[in-house]
PDB file of N, CA and C in Angstrom:
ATOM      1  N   UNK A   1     111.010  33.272 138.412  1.00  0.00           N
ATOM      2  CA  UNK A   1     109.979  33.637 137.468  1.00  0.00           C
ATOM      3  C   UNK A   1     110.094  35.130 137.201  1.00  0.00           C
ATOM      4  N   UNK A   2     109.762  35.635 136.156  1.00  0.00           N
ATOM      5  CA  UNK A   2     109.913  36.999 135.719  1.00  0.00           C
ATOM      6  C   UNK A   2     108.477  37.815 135.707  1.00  0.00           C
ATOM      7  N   UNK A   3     108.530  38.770 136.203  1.00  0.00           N
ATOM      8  CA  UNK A   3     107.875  39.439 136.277  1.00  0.00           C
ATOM      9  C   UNK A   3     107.661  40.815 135.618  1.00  0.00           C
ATOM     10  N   UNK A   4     106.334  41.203 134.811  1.00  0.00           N
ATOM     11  CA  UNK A   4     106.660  42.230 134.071  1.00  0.00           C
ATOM     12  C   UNK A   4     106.292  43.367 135.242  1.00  0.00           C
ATOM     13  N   UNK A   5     106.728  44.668 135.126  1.00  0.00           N
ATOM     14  CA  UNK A   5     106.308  45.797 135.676  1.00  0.00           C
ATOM     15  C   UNK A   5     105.679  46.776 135.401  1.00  0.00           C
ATOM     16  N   UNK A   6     105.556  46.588 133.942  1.00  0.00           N
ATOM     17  CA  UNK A   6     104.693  47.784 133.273  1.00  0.00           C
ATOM     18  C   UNK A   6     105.278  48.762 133.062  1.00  0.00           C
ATOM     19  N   UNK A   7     106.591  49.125 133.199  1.00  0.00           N
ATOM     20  CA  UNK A   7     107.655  49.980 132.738  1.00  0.00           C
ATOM     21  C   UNK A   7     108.208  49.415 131.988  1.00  0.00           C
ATOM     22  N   UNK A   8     108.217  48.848 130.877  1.00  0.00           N
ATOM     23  CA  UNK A   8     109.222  48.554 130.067  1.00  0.00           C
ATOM     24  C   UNK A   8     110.377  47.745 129.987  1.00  0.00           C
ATOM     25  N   UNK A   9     110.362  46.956 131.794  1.00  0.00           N
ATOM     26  CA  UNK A   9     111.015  45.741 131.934  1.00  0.00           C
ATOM     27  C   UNK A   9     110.569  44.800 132.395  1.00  0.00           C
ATOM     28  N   UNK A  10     111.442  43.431 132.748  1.00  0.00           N
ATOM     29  CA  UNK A  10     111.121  43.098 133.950  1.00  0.00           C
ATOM     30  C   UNK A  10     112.067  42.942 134.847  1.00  0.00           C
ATOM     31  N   UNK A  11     111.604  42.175 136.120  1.00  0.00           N
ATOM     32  CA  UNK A  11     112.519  42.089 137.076  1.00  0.00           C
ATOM     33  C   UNK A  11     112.683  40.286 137.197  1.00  0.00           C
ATOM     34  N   UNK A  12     113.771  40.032 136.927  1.00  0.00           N
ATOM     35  CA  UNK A  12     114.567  38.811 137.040  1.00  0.00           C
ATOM     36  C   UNK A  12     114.379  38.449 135.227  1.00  0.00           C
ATOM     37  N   UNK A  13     114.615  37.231 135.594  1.00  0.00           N
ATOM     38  CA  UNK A  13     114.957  36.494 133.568  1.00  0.00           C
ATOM     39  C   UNK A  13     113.838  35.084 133.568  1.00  0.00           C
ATOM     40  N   UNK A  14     113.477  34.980 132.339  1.00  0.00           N
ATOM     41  CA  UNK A  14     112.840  33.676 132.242  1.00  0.00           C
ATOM     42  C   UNK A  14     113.700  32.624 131.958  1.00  0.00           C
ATOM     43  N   UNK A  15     112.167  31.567 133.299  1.00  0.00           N
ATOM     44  CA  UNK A  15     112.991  30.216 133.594  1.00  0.00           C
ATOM     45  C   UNK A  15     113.065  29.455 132.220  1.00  0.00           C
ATOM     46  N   UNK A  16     113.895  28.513 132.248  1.00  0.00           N
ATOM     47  CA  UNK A  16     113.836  27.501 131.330  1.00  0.00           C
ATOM     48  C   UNK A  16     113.796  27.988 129.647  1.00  0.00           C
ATOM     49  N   UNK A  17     114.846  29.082 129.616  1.00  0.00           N
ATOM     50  CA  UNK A  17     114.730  29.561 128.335  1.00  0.00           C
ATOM     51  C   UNK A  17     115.851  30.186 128.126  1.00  0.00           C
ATOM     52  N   UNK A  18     116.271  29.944 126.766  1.00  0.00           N
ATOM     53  CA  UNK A  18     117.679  30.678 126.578  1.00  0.00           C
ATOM     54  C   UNK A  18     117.708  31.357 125.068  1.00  0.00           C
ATOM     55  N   UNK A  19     118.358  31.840 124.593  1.00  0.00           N
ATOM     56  CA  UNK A  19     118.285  32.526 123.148  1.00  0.00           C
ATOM     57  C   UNK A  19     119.409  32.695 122.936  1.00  0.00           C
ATOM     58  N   UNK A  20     119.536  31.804 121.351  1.00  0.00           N
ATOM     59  CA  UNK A  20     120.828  32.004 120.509  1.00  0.00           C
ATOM     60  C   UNK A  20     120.479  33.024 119.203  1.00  0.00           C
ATOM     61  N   UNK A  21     121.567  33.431 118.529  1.00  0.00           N
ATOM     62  CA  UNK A  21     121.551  34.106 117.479  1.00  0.00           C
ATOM     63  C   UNK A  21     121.854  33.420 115.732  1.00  0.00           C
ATOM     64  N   UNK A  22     120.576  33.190 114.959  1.00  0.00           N
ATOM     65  CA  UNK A  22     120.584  32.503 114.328  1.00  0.00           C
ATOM     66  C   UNK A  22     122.057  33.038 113.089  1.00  0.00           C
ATOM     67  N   UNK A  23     123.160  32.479 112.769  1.00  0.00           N
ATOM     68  CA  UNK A  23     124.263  32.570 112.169  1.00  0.00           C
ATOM     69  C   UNK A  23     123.672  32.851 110.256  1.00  0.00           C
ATOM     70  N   UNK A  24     122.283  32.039 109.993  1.00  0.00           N
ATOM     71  CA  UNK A  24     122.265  32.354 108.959  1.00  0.00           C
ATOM     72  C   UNK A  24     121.764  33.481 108.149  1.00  0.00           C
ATOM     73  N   UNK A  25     120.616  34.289 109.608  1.00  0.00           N
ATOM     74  CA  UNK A  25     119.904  35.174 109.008  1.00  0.00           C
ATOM     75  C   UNK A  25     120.153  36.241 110.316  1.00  0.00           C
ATOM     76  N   UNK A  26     120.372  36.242 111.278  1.00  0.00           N
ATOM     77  CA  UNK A  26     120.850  37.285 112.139  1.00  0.00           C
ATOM     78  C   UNK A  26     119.814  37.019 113.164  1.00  0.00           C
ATOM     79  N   UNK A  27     118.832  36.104 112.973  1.00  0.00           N
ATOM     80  CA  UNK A  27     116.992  36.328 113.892  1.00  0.00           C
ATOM     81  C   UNK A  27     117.344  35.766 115.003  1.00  0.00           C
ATOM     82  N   UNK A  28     117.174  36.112 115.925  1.00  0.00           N
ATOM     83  CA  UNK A  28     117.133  35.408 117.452  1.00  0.00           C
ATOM     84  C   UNK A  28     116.402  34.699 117.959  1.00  0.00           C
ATOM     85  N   UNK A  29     116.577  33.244 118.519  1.00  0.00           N
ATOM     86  CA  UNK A  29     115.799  31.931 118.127  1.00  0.00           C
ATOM     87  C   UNK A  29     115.938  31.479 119.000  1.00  0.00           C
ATOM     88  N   UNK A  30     114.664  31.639 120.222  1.00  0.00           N
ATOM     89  CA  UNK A  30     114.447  31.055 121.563  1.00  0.00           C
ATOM     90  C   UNK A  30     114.021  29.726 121.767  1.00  0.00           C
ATOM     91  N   UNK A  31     114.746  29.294 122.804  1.00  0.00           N
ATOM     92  CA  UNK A  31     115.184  27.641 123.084  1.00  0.00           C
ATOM     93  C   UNK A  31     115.000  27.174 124.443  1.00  0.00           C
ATOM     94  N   UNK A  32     113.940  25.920 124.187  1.00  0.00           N
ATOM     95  CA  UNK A  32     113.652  25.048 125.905  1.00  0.00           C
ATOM     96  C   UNK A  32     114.405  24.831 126.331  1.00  0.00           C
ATOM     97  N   UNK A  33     115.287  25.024 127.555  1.00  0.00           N
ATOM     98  CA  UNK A  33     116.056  24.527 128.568  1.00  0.00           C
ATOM     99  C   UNK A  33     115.804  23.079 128.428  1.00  0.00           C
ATOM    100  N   UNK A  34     114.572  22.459 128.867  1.00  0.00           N
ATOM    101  CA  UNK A  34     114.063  20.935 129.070  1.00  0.00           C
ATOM    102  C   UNK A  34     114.633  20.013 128.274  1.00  0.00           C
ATOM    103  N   UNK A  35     113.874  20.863 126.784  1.00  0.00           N
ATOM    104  CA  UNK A  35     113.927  19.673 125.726  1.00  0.00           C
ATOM    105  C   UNK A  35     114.968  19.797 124.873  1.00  0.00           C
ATOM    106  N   UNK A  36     115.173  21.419 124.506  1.00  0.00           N
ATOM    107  CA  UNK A  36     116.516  21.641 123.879  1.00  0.00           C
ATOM    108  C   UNK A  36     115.645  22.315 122.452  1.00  0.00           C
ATOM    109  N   UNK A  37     114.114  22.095 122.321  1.00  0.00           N
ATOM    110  CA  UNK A  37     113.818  22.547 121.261  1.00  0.00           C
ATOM    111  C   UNK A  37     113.899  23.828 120.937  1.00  0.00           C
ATOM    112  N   UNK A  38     113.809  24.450 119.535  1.00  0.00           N
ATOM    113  CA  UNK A  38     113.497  25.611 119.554  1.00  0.00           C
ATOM    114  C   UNK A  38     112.219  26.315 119.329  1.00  0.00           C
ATOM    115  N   UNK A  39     111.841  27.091 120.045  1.00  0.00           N
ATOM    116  CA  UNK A  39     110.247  27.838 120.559  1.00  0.00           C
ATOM    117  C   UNK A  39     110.053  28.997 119.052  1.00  0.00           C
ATOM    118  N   UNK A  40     110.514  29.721 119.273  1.00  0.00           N
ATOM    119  CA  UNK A  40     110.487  30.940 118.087  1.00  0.00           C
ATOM    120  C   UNK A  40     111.370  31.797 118.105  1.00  0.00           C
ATOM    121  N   UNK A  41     111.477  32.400 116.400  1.00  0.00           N
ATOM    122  CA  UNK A  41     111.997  33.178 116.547  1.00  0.00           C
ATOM    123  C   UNK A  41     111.801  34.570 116.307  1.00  0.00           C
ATOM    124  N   UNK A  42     112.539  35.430 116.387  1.00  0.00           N
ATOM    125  CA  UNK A  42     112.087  37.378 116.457  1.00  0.00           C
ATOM    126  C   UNK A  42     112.539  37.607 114.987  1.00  0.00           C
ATOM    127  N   UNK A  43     112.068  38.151 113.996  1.00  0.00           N
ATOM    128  CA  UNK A  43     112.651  38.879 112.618  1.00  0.00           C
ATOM    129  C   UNK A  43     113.129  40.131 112.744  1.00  0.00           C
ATOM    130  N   UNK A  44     112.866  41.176 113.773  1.00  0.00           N
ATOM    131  CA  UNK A  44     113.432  42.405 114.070  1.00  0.00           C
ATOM    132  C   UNK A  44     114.869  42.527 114.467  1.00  0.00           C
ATOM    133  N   UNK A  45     115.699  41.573 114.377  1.00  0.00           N
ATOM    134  CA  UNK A  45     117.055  41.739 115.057  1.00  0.00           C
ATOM    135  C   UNK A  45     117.490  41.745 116.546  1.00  0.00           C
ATOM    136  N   UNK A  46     116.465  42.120 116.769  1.00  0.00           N
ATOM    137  CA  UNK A  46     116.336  42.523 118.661  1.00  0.00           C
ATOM    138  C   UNK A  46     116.360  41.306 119.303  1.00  0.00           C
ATOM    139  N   UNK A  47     117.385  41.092 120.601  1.00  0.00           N
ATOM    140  CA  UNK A  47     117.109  39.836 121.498  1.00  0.00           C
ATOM    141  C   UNK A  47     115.696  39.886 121.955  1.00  0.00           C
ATOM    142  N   UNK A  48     115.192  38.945 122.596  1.00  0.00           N
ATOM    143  CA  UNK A  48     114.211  38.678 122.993  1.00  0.00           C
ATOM    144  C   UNK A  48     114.873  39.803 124.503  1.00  0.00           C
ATOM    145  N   UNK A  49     113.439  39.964 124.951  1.00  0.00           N
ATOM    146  CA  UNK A  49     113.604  40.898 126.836  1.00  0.00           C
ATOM    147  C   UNK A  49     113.623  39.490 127.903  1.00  0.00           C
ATOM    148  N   UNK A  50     114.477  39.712 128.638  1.00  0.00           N
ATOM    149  CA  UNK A  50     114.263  38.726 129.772  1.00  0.00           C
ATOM    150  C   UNK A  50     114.800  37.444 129.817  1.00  0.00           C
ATOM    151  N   UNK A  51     115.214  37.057 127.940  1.00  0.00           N
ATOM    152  CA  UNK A  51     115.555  35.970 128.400  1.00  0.00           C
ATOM    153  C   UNK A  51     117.010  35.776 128.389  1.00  0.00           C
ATOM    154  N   UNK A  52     117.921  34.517 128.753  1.00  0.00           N
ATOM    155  CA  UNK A  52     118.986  34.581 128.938  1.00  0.00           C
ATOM    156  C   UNK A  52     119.550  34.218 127.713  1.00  0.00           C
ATOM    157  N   UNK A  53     121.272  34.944 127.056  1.00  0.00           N
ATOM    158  CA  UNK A  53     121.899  34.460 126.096  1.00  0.00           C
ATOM    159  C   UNK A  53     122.458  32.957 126.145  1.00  0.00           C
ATOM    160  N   UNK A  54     122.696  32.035 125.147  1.00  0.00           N
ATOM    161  CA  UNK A  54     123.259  31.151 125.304  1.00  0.00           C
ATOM    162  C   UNK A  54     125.230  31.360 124.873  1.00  0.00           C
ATOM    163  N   UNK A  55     125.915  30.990 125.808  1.00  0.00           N
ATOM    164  CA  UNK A  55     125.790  29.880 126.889  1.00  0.00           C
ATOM    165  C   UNK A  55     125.431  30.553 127.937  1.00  0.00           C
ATOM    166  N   UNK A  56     124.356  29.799 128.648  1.00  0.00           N
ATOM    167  CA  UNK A  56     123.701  30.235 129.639  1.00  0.00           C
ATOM    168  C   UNK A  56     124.706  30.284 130.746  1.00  0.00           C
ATOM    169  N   UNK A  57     124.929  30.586 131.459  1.00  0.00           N
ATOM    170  CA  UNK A  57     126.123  30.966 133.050  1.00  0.00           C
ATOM    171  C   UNK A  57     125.188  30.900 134.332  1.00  0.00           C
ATOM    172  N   UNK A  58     123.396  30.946 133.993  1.00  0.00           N
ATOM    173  CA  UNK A  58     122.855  30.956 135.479  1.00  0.00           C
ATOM    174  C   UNK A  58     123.001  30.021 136.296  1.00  0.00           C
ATOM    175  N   UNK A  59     123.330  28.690 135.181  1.00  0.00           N
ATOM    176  CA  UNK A  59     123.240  27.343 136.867  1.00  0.00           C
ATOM    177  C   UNK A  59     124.740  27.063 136.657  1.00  0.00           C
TER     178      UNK A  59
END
């Protein structure tokens, strides 16, 4: 589980979540581990903090 610190990070990555980079518009478009759906996405360009890129490598 991730934890924020109040500095501007956190410490470890969130579970059950991964983020791809949408090919048509550049937006980064976070995705359930579980179901496979996609959650939301960011319009600023910026990855999401914390979570992991896809292909995921943690398990």
């Amino acid at each position: 589980m991730a934890k924020n610190t109040g500095e501007n990070y956190r410490n470890g990555s969130v579970i059950n979540r991964s983020q791809v980079q949408n090919p048509q518009n550049g937006n980064w478009t976070k995705r359930d581990d579980e179901s496979g759906r996609f959650i939301s996405q960011k319009k600023d360009g910026d990855p999401y903090k914390g979570v992991a890129k896809e292909p995921d490598r943690r398990r």
